[in-house]
C-alpha atoms as a PDB file:
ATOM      1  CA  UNK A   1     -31.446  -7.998 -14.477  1.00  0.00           C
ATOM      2  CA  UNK A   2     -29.901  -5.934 -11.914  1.00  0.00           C
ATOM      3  CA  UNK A   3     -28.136  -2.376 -12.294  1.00  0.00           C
ATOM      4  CA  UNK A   4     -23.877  -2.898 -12.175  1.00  0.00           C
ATOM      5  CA  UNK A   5     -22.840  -0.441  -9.364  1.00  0.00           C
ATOM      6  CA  UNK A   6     -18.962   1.177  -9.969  1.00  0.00           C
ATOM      7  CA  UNK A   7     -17.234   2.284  -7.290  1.00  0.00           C
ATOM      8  CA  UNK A   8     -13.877   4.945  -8.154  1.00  0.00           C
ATOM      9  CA  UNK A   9     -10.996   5.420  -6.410  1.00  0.00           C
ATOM     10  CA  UNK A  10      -9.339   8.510  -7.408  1.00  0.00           C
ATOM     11  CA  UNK A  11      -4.962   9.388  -7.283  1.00  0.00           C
ATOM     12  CA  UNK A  12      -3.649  12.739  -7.825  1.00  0.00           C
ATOM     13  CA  UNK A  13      -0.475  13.285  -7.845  1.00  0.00           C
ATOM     14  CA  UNK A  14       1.682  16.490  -8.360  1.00  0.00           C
ATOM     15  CA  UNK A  15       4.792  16.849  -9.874  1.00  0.00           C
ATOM     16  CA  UNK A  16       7.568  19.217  -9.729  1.00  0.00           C
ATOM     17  CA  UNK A  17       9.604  20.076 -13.127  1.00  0.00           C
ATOM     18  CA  UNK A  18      11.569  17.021 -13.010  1.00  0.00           C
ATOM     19  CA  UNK A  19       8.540  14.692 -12.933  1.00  0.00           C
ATOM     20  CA  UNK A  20       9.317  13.796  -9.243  1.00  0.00           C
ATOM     21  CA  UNK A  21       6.452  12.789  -6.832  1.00  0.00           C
ATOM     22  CA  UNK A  22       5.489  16.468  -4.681  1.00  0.00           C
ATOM     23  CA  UNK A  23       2.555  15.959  -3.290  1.00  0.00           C
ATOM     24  CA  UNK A  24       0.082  12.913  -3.075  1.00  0.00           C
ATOM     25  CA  UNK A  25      -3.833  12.671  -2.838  1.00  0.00           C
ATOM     26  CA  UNK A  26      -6.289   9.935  -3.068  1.00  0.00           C
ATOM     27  CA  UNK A  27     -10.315   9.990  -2.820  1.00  0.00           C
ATOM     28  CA  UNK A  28     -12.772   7.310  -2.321  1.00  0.00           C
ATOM     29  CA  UNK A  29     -16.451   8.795  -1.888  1.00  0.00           C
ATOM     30  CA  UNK A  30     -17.707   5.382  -1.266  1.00  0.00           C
ATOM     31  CA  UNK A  31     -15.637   5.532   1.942  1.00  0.00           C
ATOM     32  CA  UNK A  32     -15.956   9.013   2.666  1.00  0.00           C
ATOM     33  CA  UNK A  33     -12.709   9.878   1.849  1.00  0.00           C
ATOM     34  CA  UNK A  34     -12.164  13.479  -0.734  1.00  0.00           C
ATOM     35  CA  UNK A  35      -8.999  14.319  -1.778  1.00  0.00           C
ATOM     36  CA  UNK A  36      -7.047  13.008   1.602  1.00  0.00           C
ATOM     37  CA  UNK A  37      -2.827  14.054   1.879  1.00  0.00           C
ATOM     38  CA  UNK A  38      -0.728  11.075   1.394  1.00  0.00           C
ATOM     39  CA  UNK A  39       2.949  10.991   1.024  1.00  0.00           C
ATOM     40  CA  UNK A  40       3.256   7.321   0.081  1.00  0.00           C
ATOM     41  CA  UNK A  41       1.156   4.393  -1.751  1.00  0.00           C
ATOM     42  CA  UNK A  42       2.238   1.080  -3.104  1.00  0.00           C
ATOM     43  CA  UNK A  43      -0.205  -0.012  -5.738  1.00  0.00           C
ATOM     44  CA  UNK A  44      -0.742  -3.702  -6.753  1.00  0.00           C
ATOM     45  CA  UNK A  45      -2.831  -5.078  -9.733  1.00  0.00           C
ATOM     46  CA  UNK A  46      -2.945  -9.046 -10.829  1.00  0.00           C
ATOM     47  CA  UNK A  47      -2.845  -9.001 -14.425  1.00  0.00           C
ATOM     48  CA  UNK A  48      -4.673 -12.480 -15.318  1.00  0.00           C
ATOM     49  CA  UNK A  49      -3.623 -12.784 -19.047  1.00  0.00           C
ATOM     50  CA  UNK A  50       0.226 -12.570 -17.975  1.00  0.00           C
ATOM     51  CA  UNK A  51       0.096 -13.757 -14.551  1.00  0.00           C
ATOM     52  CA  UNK A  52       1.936 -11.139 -12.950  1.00  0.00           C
ATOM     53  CA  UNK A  53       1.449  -8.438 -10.163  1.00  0.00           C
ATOM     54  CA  UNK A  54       1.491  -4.800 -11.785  1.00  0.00           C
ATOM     55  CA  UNK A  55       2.581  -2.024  -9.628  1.00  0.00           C
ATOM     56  CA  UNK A  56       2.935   1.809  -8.960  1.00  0.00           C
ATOM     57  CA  UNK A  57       5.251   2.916  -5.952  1.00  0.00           C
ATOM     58  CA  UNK A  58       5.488   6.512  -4.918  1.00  0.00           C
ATOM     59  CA  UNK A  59       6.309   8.641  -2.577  1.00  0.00           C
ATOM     60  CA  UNK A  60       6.899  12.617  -2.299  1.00  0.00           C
ATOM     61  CA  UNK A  61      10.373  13.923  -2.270  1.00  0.00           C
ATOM     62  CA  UNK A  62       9.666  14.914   1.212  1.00  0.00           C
ATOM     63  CA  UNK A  63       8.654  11.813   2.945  1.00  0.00           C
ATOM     64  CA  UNK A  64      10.922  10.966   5.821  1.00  0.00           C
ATOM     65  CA  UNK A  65      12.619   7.849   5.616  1.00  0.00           C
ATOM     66  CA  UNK A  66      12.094   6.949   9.580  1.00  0.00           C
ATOM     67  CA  UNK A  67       8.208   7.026   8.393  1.00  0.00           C
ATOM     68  CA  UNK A  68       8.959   5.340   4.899  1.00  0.00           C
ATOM     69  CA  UNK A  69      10.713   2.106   7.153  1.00  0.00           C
ATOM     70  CA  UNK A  70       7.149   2.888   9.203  1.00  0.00           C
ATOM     71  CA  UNK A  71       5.174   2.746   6.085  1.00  0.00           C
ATOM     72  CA  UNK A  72       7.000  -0.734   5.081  1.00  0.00           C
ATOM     73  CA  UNK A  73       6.710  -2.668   8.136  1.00  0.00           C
ATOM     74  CA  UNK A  74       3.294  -1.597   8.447  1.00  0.00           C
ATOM     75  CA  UNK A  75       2.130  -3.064   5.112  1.00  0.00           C
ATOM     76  CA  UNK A  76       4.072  -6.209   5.162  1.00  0.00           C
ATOM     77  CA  UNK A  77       1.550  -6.490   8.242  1.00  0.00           C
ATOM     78  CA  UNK A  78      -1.349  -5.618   6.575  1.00  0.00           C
ATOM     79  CA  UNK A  79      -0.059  -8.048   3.095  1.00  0.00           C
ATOM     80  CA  UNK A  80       0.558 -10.874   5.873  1.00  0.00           C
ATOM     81  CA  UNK A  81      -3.127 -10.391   7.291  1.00  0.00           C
ATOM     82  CA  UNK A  82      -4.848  -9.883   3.666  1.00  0.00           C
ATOM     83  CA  UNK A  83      -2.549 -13.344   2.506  1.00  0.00           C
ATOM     84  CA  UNK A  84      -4.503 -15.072   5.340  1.00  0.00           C
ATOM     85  CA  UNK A  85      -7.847 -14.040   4.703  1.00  0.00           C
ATOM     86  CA  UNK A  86      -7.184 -15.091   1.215  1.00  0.00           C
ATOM     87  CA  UNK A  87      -5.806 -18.271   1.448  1.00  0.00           C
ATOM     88  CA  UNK A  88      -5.956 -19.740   4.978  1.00  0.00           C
ATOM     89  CA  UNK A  89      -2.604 -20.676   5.490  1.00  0.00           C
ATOM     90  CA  UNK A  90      -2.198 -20.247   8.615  1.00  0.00           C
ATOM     91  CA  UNK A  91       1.103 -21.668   8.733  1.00  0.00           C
ATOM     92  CA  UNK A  92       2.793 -19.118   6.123  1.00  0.00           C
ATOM     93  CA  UNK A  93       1.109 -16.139   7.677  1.00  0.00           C
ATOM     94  CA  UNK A  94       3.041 -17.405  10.520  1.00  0.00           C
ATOM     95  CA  UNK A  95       6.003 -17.420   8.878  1.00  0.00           C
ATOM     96  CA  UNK A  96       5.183 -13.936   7.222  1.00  0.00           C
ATOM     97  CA  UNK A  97       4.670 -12.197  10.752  1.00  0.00           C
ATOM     98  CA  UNK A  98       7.769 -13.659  11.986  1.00  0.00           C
ATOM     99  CA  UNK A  99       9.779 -11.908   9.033  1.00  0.00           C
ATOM    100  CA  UNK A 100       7.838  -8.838  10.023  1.00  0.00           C
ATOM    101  CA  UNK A 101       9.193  -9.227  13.648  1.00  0.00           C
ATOM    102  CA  UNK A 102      12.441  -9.401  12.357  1.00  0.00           C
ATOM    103  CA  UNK A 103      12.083  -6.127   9.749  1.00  0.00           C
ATOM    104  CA  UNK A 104      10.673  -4.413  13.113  1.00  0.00           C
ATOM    105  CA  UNK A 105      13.383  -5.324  15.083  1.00  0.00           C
ATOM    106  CA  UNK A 106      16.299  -4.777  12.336  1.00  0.00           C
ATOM    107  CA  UNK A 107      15.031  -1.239  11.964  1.00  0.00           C
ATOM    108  CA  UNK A 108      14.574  -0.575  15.851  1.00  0.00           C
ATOM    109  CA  UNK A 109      10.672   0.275  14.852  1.00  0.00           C
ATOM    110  CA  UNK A 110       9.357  -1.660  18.406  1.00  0.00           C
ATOM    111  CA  UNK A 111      10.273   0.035  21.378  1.00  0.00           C
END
């Protein structure tokens, strides 16, 4: 029988007095990453017994909205890519990056 190998992925967030999101950290020594500034994340998690997608959203009290729109269109990109490799439907990804289009040019994020 072979060994189970673990991986971690580590958050740390700080918090000011009123429990509000200051600064943001994440490690991942598997991918060489220790304790690397962040001042967003979006977390998802499939819970199988309830069928439903569990999240945490965060960001730090100083994150600049102009990088938070950033920070949006860019994973919407990344969700439409990942929905892809997933499931092969090539014909909703295609739908999925034309909505991203739109969000880029709504916001004025393509130049």
């Amino acid at each position: 029988m072979s060994k189970k190998q673990t991986s971690k992925i580590e958050l740390i967030v700080g918090l000011d007095e009123n429990r509000i999101p200051e600064t943001l950290s994440w490690s991942a020594q598997d991918g060489g990453i220790s304790n690397q500034e962040a001042k967003a994340m979006l977390l998802s998690v499939w819970d199988a017994k309830s069928k439903e997608a569990l999240r945490i959203d965060l960001w730090t009290k100083d994150m600049p909205v102009d990088e938070m729109k950033l920070f949006f269109y860019q994973t919407l990109i990344a969700m439409s890519d990942t929905f892809n490799r997933a499931t092969q439907d090539e014909k909703m990804t295609a739908t999925m990056k034309d909505f991203c289009d739109y969000f880029a040019e709504k916001l004025e994020l393509k130049k």
